[in-house]
PDB file of N, CA and C in Angstrom:
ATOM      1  N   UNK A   1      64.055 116.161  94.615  1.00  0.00           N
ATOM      2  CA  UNK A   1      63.808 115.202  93.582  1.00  0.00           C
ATOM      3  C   UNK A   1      64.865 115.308  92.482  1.00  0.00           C
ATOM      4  N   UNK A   2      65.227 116.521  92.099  1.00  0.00           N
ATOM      5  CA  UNK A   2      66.635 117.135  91.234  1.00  0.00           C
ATOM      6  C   UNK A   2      67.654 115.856  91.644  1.00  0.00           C
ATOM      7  N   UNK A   3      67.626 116.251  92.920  1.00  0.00           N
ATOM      8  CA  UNK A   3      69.169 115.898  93.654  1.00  0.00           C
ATOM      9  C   UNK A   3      69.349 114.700  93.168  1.00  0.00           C
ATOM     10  N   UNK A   4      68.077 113.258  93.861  1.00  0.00           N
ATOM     11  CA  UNK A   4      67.803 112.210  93.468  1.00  0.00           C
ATOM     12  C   UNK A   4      68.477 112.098  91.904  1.00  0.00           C
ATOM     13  N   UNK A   5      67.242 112.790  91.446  1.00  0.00           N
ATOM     14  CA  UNK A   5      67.464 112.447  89.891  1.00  0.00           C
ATOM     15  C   UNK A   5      69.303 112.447  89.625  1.00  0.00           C
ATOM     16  N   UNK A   6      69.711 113.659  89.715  1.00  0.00           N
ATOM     17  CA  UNK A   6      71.034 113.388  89.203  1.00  0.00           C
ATOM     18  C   UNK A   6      71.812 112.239  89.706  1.00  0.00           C
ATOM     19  N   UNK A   7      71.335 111.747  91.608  1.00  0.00           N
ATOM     20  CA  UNK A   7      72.583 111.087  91.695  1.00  0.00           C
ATOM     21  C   UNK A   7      72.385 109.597  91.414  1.00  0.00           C
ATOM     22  N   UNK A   8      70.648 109.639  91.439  1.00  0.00           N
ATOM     23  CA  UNK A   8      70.746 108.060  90.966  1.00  0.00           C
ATOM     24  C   UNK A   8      69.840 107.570  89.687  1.00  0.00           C
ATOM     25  N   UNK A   9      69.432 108.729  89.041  1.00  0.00           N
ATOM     26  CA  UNK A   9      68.761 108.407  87.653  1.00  0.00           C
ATOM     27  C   UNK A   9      69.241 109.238  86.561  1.00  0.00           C
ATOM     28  N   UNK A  10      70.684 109.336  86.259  1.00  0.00           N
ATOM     29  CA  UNK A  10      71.107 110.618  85.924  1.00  0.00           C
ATOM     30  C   UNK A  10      70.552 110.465  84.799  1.00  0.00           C
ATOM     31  N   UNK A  11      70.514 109.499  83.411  1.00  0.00           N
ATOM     32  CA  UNK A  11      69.840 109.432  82.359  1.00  0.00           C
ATOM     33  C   UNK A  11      68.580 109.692  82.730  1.00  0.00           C
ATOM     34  N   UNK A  12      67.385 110.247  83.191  1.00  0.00           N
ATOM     35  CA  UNK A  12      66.297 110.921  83.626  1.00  0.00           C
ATOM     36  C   UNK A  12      66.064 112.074  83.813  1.00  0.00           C
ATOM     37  N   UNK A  13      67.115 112.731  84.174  1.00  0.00           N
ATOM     38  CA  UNK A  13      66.938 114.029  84.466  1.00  0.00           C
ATOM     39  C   UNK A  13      66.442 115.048  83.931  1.00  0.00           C
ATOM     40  N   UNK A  14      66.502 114.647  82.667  1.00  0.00           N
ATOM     41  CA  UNK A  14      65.960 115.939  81.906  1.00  0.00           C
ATOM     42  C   UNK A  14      64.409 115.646  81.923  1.00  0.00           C
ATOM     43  N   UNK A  15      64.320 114.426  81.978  1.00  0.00           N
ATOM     44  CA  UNK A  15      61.849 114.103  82.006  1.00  0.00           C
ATOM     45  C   UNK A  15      61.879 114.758  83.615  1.00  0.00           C
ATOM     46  N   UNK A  16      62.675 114.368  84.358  1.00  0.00           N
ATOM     47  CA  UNK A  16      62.412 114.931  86.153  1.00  0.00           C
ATOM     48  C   UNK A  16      62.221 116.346  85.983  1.00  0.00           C
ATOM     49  N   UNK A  17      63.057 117.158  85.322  1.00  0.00           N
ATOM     50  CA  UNK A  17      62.294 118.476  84.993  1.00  0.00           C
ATOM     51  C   UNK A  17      61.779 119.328  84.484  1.00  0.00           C
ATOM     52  N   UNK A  18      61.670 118.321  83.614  1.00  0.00           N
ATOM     53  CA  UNK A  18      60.466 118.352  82.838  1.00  0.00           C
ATOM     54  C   UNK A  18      59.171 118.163  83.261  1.00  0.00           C
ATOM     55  N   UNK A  19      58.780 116.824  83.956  1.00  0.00           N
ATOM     56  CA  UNK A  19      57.812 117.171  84.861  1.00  0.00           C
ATOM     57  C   UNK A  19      57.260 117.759  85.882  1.00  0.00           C
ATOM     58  N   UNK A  20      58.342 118.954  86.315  1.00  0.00           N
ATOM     59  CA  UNK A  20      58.282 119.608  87.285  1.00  0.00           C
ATOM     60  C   UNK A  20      58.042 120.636  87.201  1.00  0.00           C
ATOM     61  N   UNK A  21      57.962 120.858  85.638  1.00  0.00           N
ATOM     62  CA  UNK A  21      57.708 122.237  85.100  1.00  0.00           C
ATOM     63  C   UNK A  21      56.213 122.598  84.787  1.00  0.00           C
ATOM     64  N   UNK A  22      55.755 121.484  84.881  1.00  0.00           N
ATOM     65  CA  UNK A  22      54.104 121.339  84.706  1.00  0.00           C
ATOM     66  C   UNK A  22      53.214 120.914  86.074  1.00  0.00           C
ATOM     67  N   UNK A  23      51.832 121.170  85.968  1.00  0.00           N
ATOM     68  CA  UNK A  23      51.339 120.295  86.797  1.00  0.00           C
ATOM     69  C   UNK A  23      50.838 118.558  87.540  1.00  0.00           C
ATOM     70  N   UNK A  24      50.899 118.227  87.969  1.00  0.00           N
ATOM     71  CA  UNK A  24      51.065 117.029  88.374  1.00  0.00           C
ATOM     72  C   UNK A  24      52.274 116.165  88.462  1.00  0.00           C
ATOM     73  N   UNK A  25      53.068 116.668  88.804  1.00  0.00           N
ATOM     74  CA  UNK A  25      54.720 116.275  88.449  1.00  0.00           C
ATOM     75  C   UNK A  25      54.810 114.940  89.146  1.00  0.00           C
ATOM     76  N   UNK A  26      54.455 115.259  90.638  1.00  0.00           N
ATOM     77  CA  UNK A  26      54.889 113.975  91.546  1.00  0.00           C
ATOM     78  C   UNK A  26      54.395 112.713  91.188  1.00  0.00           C
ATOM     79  N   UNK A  27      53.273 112.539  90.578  1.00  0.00           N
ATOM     80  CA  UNK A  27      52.619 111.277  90.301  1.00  0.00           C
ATOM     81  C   UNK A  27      53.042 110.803  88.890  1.00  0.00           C
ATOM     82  N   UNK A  28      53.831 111.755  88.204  1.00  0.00           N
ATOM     83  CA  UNK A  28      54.798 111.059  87.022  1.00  0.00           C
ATOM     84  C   UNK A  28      56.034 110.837  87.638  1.00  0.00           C
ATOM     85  N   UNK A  29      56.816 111.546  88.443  1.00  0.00           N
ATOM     86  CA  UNK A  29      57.733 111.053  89.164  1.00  0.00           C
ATOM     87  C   UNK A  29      57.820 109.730  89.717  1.00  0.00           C
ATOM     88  N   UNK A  30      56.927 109.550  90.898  1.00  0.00           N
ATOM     89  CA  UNK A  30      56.217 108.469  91.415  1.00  0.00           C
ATOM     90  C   UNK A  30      56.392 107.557  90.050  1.00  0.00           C
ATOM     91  N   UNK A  31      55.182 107.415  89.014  1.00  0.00           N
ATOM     92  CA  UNK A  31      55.309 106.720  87.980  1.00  0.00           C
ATOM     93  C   UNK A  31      56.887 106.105  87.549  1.00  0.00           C
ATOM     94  N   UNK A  32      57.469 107.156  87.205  1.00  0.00           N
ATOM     95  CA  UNK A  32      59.346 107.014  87.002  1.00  0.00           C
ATOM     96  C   UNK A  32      60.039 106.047  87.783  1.00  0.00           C
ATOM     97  N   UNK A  33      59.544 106.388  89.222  1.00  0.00           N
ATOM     98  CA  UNK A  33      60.203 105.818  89.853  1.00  0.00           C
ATOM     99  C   UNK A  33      60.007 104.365  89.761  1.00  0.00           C
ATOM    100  N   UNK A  34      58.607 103.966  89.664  1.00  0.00           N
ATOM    101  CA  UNK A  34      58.466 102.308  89.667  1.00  0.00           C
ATOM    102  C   UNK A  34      58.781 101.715  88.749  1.00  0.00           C
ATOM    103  N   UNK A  35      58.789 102.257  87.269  1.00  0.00           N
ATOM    104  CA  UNK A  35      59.484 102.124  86.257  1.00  0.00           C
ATOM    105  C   UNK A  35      61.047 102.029  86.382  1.00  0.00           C
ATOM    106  N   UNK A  36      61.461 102.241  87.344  1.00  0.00           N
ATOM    107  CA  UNK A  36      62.880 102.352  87.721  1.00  0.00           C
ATOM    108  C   UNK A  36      63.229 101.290  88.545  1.00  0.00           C
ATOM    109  N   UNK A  37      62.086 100.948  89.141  1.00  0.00           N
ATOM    110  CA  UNK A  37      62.639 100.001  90.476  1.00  0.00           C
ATOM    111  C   UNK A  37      63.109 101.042  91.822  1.00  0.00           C
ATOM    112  N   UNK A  38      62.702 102.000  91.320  1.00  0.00           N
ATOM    113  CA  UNK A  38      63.746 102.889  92.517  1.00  0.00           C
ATOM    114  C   UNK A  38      62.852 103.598  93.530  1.00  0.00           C
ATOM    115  N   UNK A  39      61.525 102.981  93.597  1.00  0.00           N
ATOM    116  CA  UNK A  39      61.203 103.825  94.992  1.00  0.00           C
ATOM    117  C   UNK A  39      61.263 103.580  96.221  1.00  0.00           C
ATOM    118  N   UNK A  40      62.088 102.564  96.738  1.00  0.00           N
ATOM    119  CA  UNK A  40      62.865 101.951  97.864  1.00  0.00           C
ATOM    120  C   UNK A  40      63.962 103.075  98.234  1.00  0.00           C
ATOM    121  N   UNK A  41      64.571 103.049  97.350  1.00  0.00           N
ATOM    122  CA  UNK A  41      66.039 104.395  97.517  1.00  0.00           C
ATOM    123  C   UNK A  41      65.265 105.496  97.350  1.00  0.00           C
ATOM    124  N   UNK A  42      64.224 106.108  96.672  1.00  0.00           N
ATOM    125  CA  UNK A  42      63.624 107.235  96.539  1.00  0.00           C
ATOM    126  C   UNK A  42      63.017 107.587  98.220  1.00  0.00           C
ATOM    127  N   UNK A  43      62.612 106.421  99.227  1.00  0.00           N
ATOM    128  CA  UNK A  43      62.061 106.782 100.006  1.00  0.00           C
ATOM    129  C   UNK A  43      62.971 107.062 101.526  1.00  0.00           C
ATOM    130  N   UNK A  44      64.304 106.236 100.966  1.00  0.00           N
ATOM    131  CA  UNK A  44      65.657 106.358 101.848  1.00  0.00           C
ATOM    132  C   UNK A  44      66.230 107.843 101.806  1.00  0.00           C
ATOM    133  N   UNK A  45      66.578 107.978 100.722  1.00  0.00           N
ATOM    134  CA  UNK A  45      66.971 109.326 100.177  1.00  0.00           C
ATOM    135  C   UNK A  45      66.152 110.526 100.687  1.00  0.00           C
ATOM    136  N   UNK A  46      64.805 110.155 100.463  1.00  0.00           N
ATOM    137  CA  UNK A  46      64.008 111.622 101.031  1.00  0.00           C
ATOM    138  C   UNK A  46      63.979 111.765 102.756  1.00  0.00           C
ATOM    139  N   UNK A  47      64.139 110.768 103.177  1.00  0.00           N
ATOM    140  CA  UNK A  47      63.902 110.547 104.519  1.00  0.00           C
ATOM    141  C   UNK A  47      65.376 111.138 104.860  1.00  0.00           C
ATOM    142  N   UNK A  48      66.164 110.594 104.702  1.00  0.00           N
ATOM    143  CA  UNK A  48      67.699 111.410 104.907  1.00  0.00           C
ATOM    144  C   UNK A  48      68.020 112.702 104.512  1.00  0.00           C
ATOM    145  N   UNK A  49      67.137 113.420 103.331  1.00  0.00           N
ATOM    146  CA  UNK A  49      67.348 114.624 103.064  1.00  0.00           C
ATOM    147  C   UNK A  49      66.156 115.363 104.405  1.00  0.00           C
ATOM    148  N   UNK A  50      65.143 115.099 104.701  1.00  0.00           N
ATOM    149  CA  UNK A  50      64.361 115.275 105.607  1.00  0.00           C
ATOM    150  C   UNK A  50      65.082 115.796 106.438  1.00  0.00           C
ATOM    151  N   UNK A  51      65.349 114.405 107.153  1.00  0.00           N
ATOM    152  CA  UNK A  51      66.653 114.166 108.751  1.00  0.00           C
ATOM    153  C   UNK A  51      67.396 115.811 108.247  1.00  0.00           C
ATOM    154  N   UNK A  52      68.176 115.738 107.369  1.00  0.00           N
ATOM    155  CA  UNK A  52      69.028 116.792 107.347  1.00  0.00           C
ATOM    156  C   UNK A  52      68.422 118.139 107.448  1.00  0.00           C
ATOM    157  N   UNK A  53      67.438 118.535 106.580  1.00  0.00           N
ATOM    158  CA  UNK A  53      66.798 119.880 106.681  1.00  0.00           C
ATOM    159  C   UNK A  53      66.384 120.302 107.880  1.00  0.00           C
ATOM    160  N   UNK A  54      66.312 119.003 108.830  1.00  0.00           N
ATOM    161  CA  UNK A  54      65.772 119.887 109.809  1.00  0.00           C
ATOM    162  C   UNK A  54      66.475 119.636 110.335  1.00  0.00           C
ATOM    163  N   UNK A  55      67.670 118.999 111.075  1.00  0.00           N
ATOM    164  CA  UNK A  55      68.377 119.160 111.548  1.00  0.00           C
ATOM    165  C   UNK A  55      69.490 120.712 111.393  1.00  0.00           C
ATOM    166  N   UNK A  56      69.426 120.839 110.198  1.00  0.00           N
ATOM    167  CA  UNK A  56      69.831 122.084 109.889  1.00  0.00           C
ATOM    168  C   UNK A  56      69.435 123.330 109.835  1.00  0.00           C
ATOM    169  N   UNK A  57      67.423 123.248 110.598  1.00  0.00           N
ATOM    170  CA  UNK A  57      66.939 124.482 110.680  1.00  0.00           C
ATOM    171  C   UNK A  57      67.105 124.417 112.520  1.00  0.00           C
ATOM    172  N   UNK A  58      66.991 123.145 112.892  1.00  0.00           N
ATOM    173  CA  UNK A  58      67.134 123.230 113.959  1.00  0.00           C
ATOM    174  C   UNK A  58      68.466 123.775 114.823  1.00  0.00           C
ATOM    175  N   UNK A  59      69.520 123.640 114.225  1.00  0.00           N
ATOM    176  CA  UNK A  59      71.259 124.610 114.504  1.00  0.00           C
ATOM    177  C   UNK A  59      70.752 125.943 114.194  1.00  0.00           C
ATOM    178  N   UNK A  60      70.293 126.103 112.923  1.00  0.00           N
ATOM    179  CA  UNK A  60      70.037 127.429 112.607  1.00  0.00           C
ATOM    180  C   UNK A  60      69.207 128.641 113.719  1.00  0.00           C
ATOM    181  N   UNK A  61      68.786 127.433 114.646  1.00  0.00           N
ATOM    182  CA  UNK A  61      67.310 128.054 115.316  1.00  0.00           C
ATOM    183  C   UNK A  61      67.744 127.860 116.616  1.00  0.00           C
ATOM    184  N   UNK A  62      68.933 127.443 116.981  1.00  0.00           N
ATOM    185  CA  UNK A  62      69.369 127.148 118.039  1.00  0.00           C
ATOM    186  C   UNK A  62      68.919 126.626 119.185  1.00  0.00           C
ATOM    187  N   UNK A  63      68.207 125.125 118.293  1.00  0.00           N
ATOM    188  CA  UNK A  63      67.545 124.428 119.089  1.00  0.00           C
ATOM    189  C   UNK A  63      68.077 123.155 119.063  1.00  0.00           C
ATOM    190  N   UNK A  64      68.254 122.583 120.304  1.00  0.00           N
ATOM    191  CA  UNK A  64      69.074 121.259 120.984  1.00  0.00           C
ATOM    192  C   UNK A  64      68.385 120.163 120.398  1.00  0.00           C
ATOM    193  N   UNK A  65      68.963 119.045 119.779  1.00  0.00           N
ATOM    194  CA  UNK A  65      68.313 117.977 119.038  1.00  0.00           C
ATOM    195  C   UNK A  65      68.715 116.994 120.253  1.00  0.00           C
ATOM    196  N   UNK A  66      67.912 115.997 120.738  1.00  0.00           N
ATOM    197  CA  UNK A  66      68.006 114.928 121.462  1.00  0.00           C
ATOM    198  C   UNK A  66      67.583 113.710 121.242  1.00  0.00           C
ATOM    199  N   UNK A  67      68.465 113.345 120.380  1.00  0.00           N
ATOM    200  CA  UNK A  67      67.873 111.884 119.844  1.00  0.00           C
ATOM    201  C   UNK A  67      67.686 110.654 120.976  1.00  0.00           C
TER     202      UNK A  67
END
């Protein structure tokens, strides 16, 4: 959500962790985001950081990806 924040809400960043420092973060995030217009790219972005993590535990684990 960091990542996000910096690369596409960089004026935000400091409420992003700010709310992250407390409880209930995601549903002010969430909130942020619609206030932003941005949970279209918020849901691109996570899905591609997804794809990657595991693609990258999966090398790590030396397990064959077969798309």
């Amino acid at each position: 959500m960091l990542d996000f924040a910096r690369e596409f809400l960089p004026d935000d960043l400091d409420n992003v962790r700010y709310f992250f420092s407390k409880r209930g973060a995601y549903p002010k995030f969430k909130a942020l985001l619609a206030r932003r217009g941005a949970i279209d790219r918020w849901h691109a972005f996570e899905n591609e950081a997804t794809k990657r993590a595991l693609r990258d535990w999966c090398a790590l684990n030396s397990i064959e990806i077969i798309d």
